[in-house]
N, C-alpha and C. Protein backbone atom coordinates (compact mmCIF):
# COMPACT_ATOMS: atom_id res chain seq x y z
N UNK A 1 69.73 -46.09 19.90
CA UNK A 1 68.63 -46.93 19.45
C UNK A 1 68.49 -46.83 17.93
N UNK A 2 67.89 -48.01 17.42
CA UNK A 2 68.21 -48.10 15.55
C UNK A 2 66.79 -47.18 15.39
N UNK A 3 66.66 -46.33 14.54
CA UNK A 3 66.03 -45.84 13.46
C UNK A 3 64.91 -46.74 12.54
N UNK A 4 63.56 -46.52 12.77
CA UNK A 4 62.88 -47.31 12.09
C UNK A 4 62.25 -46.69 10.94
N UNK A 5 62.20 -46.82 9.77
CA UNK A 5 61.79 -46.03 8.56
C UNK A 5 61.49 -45.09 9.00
N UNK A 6 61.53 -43.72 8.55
CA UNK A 6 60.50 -43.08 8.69
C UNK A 6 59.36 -43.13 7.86
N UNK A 7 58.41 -42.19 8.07
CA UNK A 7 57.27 -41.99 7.57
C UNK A 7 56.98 -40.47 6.79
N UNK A 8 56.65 -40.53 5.42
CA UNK A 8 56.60 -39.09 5.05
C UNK A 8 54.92 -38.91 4.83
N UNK A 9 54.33 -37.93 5.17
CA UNK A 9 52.96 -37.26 5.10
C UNK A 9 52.78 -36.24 4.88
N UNK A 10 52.28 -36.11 3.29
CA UNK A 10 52.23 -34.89 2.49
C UNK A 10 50.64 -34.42 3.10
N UNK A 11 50.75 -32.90 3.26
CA UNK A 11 49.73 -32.07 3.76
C UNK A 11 49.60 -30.43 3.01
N UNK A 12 48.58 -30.37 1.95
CA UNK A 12 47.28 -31.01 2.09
C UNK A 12 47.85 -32.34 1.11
N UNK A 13 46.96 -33.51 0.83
CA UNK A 13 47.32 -34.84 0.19
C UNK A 13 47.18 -34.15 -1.53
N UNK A 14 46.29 -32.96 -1.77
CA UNK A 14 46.32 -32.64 -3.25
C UNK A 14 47.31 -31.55 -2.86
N UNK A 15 47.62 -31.09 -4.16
CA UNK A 15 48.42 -30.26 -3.95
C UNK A 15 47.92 -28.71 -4.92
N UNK A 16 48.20 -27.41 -3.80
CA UNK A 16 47.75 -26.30 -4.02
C UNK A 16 48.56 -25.20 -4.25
N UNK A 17 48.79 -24.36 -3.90
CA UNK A 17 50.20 -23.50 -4.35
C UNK A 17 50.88 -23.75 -3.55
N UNK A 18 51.18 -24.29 -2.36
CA UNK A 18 51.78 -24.58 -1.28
C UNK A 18 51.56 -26.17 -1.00
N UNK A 19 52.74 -26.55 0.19
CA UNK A 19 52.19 -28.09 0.62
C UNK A 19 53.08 -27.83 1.63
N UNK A 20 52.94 -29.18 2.27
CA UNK A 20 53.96 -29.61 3.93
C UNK A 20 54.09 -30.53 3.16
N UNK A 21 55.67 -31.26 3.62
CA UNK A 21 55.90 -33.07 3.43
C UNK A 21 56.23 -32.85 5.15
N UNK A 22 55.79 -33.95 5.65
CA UNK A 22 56.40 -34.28 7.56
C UNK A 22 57.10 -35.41 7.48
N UNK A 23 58.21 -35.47 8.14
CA UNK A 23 58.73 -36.84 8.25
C UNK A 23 58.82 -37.09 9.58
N UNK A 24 58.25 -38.36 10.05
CA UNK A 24 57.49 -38.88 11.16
C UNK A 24 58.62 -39.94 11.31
N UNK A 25 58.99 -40.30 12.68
CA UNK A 25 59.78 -41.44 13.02
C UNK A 25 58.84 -41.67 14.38
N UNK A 26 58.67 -43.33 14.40
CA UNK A 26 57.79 -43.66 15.80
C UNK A 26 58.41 -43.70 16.97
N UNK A 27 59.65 -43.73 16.70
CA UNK A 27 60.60 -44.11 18.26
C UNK A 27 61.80 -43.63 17.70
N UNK A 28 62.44 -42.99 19.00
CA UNK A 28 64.00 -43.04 18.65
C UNK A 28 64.26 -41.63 18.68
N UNK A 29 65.52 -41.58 19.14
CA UNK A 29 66.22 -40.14 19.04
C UNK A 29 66.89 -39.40 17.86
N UNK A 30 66.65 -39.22 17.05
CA UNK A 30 67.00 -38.20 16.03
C UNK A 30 67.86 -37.19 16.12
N UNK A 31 68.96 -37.16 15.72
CA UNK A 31 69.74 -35.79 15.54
C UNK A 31 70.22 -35.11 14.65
N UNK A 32 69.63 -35.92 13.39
CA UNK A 32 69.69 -34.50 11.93
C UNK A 32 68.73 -35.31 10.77
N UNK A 33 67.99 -34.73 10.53
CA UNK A 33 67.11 -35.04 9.54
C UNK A 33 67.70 -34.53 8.22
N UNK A 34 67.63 -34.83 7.03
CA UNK A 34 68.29 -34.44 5.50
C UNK A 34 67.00 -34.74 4.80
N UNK A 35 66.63 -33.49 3.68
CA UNK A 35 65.65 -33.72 2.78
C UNK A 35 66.53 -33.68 1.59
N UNK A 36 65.98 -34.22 0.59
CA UNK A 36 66.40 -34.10 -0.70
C UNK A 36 65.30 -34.02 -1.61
N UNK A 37 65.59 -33.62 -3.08
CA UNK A 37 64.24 -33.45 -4.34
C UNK A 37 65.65 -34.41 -5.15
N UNK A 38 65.09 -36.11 -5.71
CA UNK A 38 66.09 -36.17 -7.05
C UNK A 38 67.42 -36.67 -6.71
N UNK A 39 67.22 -36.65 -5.58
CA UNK A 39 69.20 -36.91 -5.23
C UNK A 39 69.87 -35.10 -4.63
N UNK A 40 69.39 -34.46 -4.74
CA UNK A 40 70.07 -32.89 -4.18
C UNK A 40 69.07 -32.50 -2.81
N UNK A 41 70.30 -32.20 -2.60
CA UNK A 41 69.97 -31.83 -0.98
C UNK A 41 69.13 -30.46 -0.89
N UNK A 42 68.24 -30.25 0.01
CA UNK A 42 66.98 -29.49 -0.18
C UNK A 42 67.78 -28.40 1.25
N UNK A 43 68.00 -27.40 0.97
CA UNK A 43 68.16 -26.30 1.72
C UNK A 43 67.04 -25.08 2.22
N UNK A 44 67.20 -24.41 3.17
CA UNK A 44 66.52 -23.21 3.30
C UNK A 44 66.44 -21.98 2.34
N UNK A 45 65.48 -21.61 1.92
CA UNK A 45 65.43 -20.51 0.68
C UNK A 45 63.95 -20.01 0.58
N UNK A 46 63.53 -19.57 -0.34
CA UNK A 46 62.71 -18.65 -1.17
C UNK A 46 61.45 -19.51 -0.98
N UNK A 47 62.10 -20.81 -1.98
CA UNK A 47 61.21 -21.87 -2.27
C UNK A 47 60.93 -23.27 -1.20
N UNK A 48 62.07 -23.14 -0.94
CA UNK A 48 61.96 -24.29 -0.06
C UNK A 48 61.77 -23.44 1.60
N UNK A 49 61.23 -24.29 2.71
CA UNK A 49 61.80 -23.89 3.94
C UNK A 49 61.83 -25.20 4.93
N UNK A 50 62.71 -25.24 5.65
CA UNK A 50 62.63 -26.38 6.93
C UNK A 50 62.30 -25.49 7.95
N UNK A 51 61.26 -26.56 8.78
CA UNK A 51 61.13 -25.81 10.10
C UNK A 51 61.09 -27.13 10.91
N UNK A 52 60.87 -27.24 12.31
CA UNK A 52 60.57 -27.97 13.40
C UNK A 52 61.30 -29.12 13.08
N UNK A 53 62.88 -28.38 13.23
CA UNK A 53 64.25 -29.32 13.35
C UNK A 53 64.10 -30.22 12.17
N UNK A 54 63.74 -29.20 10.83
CA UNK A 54 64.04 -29.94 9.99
C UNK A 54 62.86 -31.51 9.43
N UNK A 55 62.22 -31.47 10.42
CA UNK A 55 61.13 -32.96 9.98
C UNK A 55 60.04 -32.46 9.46
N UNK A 56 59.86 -30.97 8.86
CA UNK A 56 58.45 -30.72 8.33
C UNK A 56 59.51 -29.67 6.93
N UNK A 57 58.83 -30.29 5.67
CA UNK A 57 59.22 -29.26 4.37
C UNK A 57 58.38 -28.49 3.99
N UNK A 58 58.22 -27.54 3.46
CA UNK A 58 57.26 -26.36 3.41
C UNK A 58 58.46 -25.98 1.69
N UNK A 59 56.97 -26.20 0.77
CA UNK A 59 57.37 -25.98 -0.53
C UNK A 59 56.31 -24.87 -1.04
N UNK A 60 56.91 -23.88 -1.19
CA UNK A 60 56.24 -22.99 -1.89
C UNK A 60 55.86 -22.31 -2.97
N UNK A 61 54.62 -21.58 -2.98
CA UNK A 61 54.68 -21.62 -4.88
C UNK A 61 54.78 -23.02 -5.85
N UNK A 62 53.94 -23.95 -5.51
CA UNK A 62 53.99 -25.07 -6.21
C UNK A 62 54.08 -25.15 -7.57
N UNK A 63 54.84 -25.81 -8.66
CA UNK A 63 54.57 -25.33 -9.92
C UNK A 63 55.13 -27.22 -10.30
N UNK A 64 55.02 -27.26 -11.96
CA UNK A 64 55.57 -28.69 -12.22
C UNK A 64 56.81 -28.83 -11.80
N UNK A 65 57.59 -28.24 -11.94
CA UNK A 65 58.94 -28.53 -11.73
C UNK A 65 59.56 -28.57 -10.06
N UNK A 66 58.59 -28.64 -9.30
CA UNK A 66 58.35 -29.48 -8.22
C UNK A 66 58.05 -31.17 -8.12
N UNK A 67 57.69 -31.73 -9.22
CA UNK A 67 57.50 -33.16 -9.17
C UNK A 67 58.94 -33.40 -9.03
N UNK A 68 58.49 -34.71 -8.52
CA UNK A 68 60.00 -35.47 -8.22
C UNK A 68 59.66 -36.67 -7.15
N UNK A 69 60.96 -37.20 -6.81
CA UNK A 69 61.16 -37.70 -5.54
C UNK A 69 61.70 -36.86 -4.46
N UNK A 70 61.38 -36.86 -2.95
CA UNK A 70 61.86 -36.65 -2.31
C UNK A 70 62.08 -37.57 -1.33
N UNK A 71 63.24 -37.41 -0.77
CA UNK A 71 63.83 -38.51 0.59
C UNK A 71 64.09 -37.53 1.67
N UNK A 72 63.62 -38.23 2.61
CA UNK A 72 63.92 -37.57 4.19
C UNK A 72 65.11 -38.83 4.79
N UNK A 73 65.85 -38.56 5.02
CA UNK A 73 66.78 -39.10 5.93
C UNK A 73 67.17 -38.75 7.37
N UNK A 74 66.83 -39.84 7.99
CA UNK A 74 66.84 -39.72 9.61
C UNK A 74 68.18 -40.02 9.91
N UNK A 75 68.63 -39.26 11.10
CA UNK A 75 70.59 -39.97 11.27
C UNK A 75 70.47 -40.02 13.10
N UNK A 76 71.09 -40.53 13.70
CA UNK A 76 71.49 -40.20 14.89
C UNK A 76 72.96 -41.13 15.52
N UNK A 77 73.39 -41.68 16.36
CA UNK A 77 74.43 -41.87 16.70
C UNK A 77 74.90 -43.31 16.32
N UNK A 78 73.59 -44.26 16.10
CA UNK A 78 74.01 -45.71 15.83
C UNK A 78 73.32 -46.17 14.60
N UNK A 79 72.26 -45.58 13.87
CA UNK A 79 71.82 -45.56 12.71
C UNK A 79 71.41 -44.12 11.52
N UNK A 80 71.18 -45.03 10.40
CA UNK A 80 70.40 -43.64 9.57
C UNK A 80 69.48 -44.82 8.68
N UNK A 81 68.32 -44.17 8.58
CA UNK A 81 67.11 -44.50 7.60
C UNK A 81 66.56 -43.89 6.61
N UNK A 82 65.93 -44.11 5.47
CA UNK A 82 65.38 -43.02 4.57
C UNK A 82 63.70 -44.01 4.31
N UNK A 83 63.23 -42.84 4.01
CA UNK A 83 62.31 -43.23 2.98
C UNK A 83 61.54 -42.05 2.20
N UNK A 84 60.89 -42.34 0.64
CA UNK A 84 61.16 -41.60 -0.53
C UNK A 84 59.68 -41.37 -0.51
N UNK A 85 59.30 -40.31 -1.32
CA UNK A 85 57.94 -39.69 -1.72
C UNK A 85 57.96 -39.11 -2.79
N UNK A 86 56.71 -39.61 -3.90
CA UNK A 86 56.88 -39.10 -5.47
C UNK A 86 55.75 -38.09 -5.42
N UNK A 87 56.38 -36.56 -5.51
CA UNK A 87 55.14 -35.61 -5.30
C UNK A 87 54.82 -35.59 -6.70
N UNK A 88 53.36 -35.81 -7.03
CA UNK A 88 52.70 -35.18 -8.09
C UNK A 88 52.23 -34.10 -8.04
N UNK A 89 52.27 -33.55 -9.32
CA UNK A 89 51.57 -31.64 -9.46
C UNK A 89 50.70 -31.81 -10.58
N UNK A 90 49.57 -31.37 -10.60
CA UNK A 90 48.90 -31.41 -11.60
C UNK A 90 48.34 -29.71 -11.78
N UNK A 91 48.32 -29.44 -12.95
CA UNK A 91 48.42 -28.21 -13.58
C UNK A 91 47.35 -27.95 -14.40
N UNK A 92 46.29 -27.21 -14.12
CA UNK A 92 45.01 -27.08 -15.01
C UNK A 92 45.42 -25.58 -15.54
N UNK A 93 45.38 -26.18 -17.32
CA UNK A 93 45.65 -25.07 -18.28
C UNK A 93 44.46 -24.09 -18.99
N UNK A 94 44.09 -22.89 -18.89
CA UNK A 94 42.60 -22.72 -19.14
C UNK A 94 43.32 -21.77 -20.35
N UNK A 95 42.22 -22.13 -21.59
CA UNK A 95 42.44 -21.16 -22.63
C UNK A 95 41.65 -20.95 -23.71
N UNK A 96 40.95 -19.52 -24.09
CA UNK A 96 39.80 -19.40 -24.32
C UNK A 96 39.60 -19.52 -26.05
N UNK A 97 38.80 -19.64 -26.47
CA UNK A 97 38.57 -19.91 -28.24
C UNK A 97 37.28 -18.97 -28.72
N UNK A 98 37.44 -18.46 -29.68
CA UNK A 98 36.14 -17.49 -29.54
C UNK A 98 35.83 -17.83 -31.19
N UNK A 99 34.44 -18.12 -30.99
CA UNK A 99 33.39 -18.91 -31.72
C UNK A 99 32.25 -17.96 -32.27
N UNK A 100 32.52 -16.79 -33.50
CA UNK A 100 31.39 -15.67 -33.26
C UNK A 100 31.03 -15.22 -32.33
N UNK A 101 30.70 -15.07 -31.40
CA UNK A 101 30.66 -14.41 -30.32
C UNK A 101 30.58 -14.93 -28.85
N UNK A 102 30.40 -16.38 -29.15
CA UNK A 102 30.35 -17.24 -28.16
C UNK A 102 32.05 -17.88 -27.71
N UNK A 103 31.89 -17.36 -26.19
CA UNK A 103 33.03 -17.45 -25.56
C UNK A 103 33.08 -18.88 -24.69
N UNK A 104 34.65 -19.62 -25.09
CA UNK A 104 34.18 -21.02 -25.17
C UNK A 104 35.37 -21.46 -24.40
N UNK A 105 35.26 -21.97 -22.76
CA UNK A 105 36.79 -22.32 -21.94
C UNK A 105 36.76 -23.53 -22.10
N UNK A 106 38.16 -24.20 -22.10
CA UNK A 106 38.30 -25.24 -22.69
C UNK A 106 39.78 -25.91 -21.30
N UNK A 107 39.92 -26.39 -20.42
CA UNK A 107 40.64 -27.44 -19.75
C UNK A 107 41.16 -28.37 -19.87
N UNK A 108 42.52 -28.48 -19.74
CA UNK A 108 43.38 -29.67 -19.50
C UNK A 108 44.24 -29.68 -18.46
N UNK A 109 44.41 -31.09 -18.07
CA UNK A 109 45.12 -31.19 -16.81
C UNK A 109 46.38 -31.78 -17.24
N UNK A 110 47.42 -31.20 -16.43
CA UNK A 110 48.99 -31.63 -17.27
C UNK A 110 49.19 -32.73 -15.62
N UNK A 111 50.05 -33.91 -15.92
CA UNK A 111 50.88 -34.36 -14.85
C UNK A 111 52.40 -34.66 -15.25
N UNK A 112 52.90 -34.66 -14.16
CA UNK A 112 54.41 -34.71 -14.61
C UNK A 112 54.89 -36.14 -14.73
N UNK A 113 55.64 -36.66 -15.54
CA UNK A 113 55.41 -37.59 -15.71
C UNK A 113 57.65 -38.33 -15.01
């Protein structure tokens, strides 16, 4: 049976030191799912992990150099499908300025662009 897009659903939707991406297909038999960040294929490691045959990503330690695209690719015996997800990271920089004695925090938010 053909492969209908999948569906990717980042969890939580902001992003915290951690995240899930899920890749969801509505119908159809599946027999190897492929993630990628960028065009490179996303393996098991440190930072990365696949679990539950591969349709759920688990990125850890979130930092900028996590932005990107990612693609999930669905395959099975008579088709393959993809579809892409642009994770944003946003990065709040805190750094203090001292004003005579008055202690003064000051915020910016970085995005990756």
């Amino acid at each position: 049976e053909q492969l209908p897009t999948p569906l990717i659903i980042q969890n939580p939707s902001f992003v915290l030191d951690q995240l899930q991406l899920h890749c969801l297909v509505r119908n159809g038999k599946i027999n190897d799912i492929i993630w990628q960040k960028d065009t490179k294929q996303i393996s098991n490691g440190t930072h990365y992990r696949l679990e539950y045959d591969s349709s759920t990503l688990f990125i850890e330690h979130v930092t900028m150099m996590d932005c990107g695209t990612y693609t999930c690719t669905v395959i099975n015996e008579v088709s393959t499908n993809k579809n892409t997800h642009f994770l944003f990271v946003y990065v709040k920089l805190y750094w203090l300025h001292v004003t005579s004695l008055i202690l003064v925090f000051h915020g910016l938010s970085l995005l990756c662009q």
